[in-house]
N, C-alpha and C. Protein backbone atom coordinates (compact mmCIF):
# COMPACT_ATOMS: atom_id res chain seq x y z
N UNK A 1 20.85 -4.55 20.48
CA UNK A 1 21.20 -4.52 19.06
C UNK A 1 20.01 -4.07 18.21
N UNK A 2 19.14 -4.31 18.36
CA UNK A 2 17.57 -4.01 17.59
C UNK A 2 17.51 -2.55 17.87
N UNK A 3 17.53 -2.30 18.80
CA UNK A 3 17.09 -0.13 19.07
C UNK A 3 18.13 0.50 17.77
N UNK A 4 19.65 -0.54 17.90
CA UNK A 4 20.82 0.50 17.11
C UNK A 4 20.12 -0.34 15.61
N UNK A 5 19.80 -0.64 15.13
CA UNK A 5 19.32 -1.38 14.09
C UNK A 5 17.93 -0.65 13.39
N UNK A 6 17.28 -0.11 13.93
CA UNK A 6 16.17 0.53 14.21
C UNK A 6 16.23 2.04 13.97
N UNK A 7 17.35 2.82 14.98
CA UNK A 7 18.04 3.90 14.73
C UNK A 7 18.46 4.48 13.42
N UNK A 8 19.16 3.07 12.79
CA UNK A 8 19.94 3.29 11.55
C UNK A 8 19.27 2.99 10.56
N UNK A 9 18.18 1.95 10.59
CA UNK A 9 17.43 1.96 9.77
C UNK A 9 16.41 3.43 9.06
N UNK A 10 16.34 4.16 10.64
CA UNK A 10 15.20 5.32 10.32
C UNK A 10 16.18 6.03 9.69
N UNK A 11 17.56 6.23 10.06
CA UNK A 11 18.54 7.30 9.90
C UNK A 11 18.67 7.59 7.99
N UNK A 12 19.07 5.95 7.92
CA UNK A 12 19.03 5.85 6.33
C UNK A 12 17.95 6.14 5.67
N UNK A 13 16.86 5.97 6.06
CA UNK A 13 15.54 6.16 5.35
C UNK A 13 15.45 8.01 4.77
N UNK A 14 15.70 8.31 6.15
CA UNK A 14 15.64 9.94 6.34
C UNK A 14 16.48 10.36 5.23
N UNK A 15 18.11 9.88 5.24
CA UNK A 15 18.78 10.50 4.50
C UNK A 15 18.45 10.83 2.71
N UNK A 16 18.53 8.92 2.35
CA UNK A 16 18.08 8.97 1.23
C UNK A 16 16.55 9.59 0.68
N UNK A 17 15.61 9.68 1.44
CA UNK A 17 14.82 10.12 0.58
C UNK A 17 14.42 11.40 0.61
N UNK A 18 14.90 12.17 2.36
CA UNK A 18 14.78 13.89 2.27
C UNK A 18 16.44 14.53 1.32
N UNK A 19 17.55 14.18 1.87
CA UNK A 19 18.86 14.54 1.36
C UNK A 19 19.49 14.17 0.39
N UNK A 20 19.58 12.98 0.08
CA UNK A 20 20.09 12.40 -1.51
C UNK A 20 19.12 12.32 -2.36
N UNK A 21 18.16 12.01 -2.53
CA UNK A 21 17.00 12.35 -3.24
C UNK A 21 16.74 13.67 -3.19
N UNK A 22 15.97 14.23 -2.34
CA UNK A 22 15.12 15.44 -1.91
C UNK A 22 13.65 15.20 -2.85
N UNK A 23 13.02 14.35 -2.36
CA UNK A 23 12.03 13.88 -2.81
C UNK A 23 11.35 13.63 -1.41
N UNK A 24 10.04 13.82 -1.12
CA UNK A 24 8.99 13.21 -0.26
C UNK A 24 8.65 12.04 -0.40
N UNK A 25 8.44 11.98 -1.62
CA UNK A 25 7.52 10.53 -2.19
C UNK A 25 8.76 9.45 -1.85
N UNK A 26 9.93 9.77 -2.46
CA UNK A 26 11.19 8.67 -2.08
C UNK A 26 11.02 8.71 -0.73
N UNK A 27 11.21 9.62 0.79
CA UNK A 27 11.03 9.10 1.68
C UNK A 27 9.88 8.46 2.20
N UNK A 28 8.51 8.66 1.48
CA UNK A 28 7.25 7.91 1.72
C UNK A 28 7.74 6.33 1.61
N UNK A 29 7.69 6.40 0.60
CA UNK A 29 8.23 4.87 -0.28
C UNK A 29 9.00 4.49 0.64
N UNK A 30 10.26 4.45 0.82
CA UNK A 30 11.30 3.82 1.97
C UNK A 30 10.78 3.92 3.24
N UNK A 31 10.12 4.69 3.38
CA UNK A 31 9.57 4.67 5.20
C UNK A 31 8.33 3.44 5.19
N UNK A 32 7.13 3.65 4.31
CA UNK A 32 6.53 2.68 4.62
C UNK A 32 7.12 1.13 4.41
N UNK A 33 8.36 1.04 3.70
CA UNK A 33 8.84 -0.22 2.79
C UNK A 33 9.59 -0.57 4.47
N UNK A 34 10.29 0.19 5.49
CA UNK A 34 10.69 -0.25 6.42
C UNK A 34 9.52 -0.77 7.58
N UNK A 35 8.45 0.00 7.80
CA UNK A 35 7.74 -0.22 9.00
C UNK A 35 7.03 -1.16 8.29
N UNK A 36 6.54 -0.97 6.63
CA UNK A 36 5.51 -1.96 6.35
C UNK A 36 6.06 -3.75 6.22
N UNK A 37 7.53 -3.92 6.02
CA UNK A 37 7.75 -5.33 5.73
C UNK A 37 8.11 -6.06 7.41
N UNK A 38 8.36 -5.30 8.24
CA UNK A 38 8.51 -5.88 9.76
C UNK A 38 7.06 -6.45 10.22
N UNK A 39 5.82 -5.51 9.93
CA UNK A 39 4.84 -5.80 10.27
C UNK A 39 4.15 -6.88 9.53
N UNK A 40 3.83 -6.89 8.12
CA UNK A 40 3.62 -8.07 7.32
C UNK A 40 4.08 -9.15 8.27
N UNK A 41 5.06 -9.10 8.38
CA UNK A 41 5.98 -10.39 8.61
C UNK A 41 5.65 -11.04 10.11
N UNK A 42 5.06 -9.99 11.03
CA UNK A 42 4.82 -10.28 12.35
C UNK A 42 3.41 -10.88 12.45
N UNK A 43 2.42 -10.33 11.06
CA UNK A 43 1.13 -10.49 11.06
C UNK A 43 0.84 -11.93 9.91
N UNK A 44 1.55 -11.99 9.58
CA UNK A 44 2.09 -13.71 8.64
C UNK A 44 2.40 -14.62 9.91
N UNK A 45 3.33 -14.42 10.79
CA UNK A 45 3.67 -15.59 12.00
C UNK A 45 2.77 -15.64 13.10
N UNK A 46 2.11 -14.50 13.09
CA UNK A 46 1.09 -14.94 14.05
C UNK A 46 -0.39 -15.22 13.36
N UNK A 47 -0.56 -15.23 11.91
CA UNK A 47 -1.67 -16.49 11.56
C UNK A 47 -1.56 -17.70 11.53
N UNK A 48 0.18 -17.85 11.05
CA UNK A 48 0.66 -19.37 11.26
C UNK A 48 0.44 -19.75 12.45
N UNK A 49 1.35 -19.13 13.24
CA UNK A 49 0.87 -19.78 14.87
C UNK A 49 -0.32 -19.74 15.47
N UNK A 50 -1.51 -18.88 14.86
CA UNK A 50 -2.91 -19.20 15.34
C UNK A 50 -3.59 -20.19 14.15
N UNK A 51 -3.21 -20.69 13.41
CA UNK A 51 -3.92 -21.80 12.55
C UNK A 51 -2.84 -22.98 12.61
N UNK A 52 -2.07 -23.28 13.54
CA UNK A 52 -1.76 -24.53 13.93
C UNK A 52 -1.94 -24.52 15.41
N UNK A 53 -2.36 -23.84 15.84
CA UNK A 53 -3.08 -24.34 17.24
C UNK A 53 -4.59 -24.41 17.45
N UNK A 54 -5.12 -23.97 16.31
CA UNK A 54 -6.72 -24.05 15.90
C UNK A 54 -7.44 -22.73 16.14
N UNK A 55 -7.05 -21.68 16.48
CA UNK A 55 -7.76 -20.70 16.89
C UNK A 55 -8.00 -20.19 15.28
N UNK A 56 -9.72 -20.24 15.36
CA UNK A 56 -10.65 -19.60 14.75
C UNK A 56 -10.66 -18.33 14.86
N UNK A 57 -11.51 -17.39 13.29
CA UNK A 57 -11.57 -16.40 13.64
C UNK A 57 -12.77 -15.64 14.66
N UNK A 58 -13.70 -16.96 15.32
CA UNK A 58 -14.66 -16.91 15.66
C UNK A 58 -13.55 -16.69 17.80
N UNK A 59 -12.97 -16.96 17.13
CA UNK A 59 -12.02 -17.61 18.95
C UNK A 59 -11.58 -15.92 18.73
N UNK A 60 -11.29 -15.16 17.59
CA UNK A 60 -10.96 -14.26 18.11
C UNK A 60 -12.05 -12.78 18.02
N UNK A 61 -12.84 -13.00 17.74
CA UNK A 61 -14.04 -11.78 17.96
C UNK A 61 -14.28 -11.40 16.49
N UNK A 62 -13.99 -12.57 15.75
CA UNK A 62 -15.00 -12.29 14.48
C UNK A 62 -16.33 -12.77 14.45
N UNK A 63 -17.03 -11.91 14.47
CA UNK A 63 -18.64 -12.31 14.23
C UNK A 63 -18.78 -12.69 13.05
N UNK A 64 -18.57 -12.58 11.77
CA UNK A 64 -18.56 -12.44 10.01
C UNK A 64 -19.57 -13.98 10.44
């Protein structure tokens, strides 16, 4: 279900912002707004889940 979800997601992106628009910037905008809110979201649950199990940023190869 995720690949066809994925598919259609890019499909729509494509349409509206090269064909119903015909704008670049509209497909910029919608393309990063798809890849960029999956990733946020993956990089939000895995600080949660590394700051309730205690891992430091020192545990993970931050020198700072």
């Amino acid at each position: 279900m995720g690949k066809h979800v994925v598919v259609a997601t890019t499909a729509a992106c494509w349409y509206v912002g090269i064909i119903a628009i015909n704008a670049d910037y509209a497909f910029t905008v919608t393309n990063a707004f798809i890849h960029g809110v999956p990733y946020l979201t993956l990089v939000y649950l895995y600080a949660r889940a590394a700051s309730r199990s205690g891992i430091t940023a020192r545990m993970l190869g931050d020198s700072g």
